[in-house]
C-alpha atoms as a PDB file:
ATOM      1  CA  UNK A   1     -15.677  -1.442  14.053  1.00  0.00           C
ATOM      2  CA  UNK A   2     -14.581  -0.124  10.527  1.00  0.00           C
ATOM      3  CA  UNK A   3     -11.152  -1.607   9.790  1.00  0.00           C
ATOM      4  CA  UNK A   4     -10.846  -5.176   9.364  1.00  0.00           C
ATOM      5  CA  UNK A   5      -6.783  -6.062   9.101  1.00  0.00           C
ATOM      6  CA  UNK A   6      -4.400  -4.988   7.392  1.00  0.00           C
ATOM      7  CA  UNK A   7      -3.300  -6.094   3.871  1.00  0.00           C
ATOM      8  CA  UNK A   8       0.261  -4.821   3.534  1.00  0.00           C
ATOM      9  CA  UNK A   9       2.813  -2.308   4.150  1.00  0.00           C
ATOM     10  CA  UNK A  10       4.580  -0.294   1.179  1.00  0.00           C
ATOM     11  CA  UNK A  11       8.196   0.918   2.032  1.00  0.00           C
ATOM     12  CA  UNK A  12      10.175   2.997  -1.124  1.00  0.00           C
ATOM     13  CA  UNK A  13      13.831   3.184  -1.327  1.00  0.00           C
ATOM     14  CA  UNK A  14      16.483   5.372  -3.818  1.00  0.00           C
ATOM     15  CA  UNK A  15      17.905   4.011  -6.573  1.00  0.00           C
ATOM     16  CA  UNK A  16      21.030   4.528  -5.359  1.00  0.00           C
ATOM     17  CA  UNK A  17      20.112   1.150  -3.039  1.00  0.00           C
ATOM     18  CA  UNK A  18      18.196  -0.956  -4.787  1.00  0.00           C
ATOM     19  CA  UNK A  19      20.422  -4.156  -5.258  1.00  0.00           C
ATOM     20  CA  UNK A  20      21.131  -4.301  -1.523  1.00  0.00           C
ATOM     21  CA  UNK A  21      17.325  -3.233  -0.342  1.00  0.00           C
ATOM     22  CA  UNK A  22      16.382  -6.764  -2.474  1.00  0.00           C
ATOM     23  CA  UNK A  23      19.117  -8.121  -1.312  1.00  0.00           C
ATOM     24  CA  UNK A  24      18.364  -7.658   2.595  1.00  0.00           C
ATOM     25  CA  UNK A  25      14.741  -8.623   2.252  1.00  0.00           C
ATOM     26  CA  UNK A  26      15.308 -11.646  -0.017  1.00  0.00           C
ATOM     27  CA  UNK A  27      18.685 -12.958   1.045  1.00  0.00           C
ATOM     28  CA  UNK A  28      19.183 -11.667   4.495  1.00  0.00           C
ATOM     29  CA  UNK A  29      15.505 -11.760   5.791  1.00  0.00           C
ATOM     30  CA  UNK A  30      14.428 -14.807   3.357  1.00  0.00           C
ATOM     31  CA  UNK A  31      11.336 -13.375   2.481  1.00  0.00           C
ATOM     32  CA  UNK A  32       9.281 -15.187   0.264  1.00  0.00           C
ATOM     33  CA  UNK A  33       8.421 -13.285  -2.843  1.00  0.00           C
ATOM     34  CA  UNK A  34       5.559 -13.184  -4.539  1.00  0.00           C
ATOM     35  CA  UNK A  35       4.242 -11.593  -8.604  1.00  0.00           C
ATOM     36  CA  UNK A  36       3.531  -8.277  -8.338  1.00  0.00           C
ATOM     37  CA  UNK A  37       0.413  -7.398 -10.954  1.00  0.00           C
ATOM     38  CA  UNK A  38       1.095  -7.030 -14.664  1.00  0.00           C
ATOM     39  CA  UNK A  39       0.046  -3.533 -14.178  1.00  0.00           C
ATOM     40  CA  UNK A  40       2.650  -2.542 -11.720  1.00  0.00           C
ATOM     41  CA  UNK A  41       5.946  -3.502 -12.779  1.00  0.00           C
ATOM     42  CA  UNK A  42       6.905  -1.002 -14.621  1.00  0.00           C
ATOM     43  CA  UNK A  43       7.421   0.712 -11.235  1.00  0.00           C
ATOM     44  CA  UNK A  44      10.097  -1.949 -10.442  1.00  0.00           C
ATOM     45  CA  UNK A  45      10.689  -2.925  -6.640  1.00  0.00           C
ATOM     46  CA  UNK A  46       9.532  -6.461  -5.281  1.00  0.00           C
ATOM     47  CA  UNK A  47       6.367  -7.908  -3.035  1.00  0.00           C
ATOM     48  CA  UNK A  48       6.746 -10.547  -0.494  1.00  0.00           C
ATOM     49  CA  UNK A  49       4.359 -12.421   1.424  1.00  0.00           C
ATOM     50  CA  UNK A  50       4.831 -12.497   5.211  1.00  0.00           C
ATOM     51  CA  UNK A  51       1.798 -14.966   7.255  1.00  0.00           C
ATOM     52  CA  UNK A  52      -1.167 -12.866   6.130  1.00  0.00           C
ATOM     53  CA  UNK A  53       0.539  -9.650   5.355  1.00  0.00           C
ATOM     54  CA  UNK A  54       2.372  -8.372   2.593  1.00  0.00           C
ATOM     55  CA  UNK A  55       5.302  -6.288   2.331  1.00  0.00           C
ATOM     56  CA  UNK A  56       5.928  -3.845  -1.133  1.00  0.00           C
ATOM     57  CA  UNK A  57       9.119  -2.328  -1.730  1.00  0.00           C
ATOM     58  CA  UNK A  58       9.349   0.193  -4.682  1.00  0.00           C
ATOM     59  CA  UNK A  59      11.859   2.585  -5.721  1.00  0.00           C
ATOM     60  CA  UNK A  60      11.279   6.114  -5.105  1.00  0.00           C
ATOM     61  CA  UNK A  61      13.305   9.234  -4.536  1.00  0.00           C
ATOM     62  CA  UNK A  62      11.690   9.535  -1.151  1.00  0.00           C
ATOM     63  CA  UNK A  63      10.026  13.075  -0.154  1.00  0.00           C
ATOM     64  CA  UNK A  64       8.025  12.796   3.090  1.00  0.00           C
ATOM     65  CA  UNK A  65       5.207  15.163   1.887  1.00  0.00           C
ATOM     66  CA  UNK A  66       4.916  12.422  -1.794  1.00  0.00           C
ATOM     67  CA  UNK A  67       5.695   9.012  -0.413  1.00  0.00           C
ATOM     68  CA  UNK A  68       4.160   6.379  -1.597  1.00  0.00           C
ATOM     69  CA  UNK A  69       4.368   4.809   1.873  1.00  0.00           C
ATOM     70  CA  UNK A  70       1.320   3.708   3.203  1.00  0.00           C
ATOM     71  CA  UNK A  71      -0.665   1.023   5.337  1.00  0.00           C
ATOM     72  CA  UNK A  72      -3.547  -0.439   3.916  1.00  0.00           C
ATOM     73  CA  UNK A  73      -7.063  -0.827   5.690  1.00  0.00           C
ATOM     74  CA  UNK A  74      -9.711  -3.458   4.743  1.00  0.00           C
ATOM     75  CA  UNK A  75     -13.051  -2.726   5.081  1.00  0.00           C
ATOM     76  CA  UNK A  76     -16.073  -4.424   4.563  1.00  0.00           C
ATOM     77  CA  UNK A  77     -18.187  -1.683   2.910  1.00  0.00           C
ATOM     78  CA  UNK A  78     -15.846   1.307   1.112  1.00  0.00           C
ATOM     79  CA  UNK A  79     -18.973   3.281   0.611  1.00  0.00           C
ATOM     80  CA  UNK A  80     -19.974   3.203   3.945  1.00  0.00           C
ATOM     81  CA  UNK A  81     -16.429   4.316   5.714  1.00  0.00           C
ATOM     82  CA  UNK A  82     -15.870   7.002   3.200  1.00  0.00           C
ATOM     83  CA  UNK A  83     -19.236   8.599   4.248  1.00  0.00           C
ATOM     84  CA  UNK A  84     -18.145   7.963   7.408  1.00  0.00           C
ATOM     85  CA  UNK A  85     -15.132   9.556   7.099  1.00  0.00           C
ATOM     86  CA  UNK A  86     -16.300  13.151   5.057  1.00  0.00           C
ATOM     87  CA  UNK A  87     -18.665  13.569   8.631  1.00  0.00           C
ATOM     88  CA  UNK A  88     -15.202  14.004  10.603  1.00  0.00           C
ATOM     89  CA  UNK A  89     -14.009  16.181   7.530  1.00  0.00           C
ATOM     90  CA  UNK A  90     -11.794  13.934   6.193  1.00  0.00           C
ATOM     91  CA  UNK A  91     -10.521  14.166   2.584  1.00  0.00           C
ATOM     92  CA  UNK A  92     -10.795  10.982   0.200  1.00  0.00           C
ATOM     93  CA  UNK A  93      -8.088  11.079  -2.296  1.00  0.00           C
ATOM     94  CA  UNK A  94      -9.383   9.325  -5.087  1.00  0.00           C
ATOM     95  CA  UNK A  95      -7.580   6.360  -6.383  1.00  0.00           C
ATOM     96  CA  UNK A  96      -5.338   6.997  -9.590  1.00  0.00           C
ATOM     97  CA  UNK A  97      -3.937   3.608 -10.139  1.00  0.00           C
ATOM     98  CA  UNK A  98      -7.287   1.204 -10.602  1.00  0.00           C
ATOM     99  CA  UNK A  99      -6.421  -2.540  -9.418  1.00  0.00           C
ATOM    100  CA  UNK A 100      -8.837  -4.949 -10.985  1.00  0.00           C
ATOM    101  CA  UNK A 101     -10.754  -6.732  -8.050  1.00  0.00           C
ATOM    102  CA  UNK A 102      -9.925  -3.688  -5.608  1.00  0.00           C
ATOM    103  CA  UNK A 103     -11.909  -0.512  -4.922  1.00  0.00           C
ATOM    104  CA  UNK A 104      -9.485   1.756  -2.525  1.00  0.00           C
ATOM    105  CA  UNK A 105      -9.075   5.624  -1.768  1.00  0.00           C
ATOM    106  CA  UNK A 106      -6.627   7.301   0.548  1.00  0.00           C
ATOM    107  CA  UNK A 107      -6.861   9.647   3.023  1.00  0.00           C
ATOM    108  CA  UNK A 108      -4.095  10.930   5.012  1.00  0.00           C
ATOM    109  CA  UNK A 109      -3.673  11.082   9.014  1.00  0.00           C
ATOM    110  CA  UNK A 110      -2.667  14.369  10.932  1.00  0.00           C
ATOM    111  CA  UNK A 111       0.990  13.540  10.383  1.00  0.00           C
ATOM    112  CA  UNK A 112       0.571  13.386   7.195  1.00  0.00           C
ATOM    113  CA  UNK A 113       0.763   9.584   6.678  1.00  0.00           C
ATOM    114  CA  UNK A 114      -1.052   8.239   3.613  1.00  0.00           C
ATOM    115  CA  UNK A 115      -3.410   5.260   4.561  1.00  0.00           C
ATOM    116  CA  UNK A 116      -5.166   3.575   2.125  1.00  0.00           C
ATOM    117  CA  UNK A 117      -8.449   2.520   2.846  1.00  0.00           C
ATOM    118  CA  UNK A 118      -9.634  -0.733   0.627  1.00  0.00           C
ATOM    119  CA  UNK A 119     -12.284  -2.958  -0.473  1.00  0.00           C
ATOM    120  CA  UNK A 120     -11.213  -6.291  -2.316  1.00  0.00           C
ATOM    121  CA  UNK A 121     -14.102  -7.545  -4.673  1.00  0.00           C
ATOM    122  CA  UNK A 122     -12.162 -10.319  -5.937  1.00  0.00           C
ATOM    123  CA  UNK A 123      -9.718 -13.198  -4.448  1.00  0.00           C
END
């Protein structure tokens, strides 16, 4: 078997909500919340830890066919899966937001869901 767990779940919101999205995941669900990367916050939004899962929520004008929604997959060797993966025909979408400690790629399921598929060289 491939996939390992899964790391976290991004969900993206409007502007238009963004005091009462942190407001329902902070105050209402008391999710603990955790630093996102130096890297990232520019992009505004929060991360919360949940057991051994995270949960990202960023602002977006959402568009189905460009959401940044996605479910991350660990795997123990990227190389590997993404060979793997071009044999079924697959596309890898390269990553274009480098995370030190973290090779990833994305590919994106019939529906058009975007999964991200990850290997974490750091802890």
């Amino acid at each position: 078997m491939w996939l390992t767990k899964v790391d976290h779940i991004q969900l993206t919101y409007p502007v238009e909500v963004e005091e009462k999205i942190v407001e329902f995941y902070t105050k209402i669900l008391l999710l603990p919340e955790i630093e996102k990367p130096l890297s990232l916050r520019a992009n505004r939004g929060k991360w919360y830890v949940l057991d051994n899962m995270q949960l990202h929520i960023s602002r977006e004008q959402v568009k189905r066919t460009s959401s940044k929604q996605h479910v991350c997959f660990v795997v123990t060797n990227l190389n590997q899966f993404k060979e793997y993966l071009l044999a079924y025909q697959i596309e890898i979408v390269p990553d274009k937001q480098p995370l030190k400690g973290c090779e990833r790629f994305y590919i994106f399921d019939p529906a058009g869901n975007r999964l991200e598929i990850a290997k974490f060289t750091e802890v």
